[in-house]
C-alpha atoms as a PDB file:
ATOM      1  CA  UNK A   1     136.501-137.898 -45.376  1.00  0.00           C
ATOM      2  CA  UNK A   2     137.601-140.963 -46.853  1.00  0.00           C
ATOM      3  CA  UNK A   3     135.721-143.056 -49.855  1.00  0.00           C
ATOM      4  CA  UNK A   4     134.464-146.094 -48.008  1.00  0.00           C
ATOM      5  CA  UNK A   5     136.238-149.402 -47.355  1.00  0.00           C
ATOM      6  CA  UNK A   6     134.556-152.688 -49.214  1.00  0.00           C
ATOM      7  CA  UNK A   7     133.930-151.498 -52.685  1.00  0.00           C
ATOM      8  CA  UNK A   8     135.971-152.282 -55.463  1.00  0.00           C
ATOM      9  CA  UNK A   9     136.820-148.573 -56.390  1.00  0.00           C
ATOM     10  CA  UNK A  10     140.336-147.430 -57.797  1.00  0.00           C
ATOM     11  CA  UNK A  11     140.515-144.964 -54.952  1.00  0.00           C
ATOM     12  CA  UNK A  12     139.169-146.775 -52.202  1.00  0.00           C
ATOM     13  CA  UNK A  13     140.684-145.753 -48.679  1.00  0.00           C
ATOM     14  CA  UNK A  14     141.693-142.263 -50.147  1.00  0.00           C
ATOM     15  CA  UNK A  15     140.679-138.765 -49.866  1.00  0.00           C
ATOM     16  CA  UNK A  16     137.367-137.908 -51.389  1.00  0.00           C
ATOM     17  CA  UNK A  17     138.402-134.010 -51.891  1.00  0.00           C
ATOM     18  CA  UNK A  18     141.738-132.720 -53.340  1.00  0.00           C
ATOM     19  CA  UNK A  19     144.336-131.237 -51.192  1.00  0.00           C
ATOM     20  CA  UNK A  20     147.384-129.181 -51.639  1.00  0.00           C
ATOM     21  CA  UNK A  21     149.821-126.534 -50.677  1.00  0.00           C
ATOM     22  CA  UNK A  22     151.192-123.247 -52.495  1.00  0.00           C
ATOM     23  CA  UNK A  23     151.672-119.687 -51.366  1.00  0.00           C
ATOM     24  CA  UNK A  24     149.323-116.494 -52.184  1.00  0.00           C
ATOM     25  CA  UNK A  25     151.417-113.091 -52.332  1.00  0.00           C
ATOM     26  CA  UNK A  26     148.904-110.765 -52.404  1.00  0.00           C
ATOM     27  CA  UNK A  27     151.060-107.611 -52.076  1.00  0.00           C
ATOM     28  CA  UNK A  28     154.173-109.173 -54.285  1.00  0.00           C
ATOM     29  CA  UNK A  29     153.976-109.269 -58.077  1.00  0.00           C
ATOM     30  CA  UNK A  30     155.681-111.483 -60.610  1.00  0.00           C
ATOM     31  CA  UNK A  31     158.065-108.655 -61.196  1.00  0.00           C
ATOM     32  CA  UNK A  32     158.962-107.778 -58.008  1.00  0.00           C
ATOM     33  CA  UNK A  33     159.594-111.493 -56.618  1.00  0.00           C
ATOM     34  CA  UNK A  34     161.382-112.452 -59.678  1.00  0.00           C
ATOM     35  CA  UNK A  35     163.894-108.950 -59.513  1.00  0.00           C
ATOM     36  CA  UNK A  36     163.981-110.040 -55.508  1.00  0.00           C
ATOM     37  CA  UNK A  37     164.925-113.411 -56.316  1.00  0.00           C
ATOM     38  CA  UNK A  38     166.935-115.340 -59.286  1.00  0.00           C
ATOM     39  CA  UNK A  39     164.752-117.812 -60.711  1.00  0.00           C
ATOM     40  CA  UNK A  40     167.556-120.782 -59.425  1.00  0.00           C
ATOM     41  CA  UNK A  41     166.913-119.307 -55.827  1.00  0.00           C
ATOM     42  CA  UNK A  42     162.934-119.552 -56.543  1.00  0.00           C
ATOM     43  CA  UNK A  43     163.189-122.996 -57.475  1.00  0.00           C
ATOM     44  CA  UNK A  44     164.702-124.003 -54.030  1.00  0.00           C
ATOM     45  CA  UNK A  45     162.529-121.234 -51.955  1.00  0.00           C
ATOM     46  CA  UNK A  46     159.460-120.472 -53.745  1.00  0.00           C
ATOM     47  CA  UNK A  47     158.794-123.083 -57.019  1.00  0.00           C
ATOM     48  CA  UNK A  48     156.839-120.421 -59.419  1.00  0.00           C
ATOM     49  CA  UNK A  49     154.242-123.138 -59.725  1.00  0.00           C
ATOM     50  CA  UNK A  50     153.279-123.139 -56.234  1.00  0.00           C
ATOM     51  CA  UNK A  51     153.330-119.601 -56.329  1.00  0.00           C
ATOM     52  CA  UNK A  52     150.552-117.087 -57.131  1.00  0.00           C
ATOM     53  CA  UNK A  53     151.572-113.113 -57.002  1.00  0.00           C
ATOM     54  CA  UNK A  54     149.169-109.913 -56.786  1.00  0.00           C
ATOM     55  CA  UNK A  55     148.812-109.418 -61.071  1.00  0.00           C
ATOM     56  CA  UNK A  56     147.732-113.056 -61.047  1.00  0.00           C
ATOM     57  CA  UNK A  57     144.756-112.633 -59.736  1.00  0.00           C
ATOM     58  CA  UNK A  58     143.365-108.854 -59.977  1.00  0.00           C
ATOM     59  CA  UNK A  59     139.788-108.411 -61.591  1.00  0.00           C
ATOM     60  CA  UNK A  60     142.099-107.390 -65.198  1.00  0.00           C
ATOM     61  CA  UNK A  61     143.263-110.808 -64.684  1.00  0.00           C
ATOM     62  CA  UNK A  62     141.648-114.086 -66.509  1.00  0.00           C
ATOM     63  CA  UNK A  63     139.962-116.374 -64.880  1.00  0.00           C
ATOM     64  CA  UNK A  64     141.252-119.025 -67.176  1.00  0.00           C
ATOM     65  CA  UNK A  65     145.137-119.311 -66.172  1.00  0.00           C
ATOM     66  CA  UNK A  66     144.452-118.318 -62.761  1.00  0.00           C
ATOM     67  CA  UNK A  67     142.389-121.495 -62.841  1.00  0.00           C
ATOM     68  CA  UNK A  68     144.288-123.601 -64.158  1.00  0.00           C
ATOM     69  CA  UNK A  69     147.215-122.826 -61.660  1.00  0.00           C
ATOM     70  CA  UNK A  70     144.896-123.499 -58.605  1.00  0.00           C
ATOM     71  CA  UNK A  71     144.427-127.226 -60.441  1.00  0.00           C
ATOM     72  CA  UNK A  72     148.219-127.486 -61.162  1.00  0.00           C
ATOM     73  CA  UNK A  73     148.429-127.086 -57.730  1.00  0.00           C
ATOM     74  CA  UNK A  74     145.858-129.497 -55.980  1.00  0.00           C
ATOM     75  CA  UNK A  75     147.120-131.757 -58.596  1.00  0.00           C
ATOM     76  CA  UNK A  76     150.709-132.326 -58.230  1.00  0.00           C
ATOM     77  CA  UNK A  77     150.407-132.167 -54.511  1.00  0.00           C
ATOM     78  CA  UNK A  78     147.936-135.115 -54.744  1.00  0.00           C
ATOM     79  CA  UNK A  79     150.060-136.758 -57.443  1.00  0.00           C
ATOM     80  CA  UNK A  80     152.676-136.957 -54.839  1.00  0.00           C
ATOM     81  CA  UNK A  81     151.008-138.031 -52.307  1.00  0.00           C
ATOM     82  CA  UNK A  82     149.474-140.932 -53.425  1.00  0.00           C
END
């Protein structure tokens, strides 16, 4: 879905949802992928912002940074892509 062609609109010809890419571990924590791997090795593999583990999103977890990670995602992959 694309906004329509012919109107003077600052995103005309783009996509009209958001769009990214990241990874869900949902049997990995935080702890166990960063003793697995060194942050440096994370940064070239898995970047921790593209990244959301099994204690990041449990019902104990908040809603709030879990949130904010999805949009951190959608919005640097659109960032880039524009």
């Amino acid at each position: 879905m694309l906004i329509p062609w012919g109107r003077t609109l600052k995103y005309e010809g783009k996509l009209v949802c958001p769009y990214g890419y990241g990874v869900v571990l949902s049997n990995i924590t935080r702890a166990q992928l960063d003793k697995a791997f060194p942050l440096d090795a994370q940064e070239l593999l898995l970047p921790p912002h593209l990244v959301i583990c099994q204690d990041e999103m449990t019902d104990k977890a908040e809603a709030e940074p879990f949130q904010e990670k999805l949009i951190l995602i959608l919005a640097g992959c659109s960032i880039n892509r524009q």
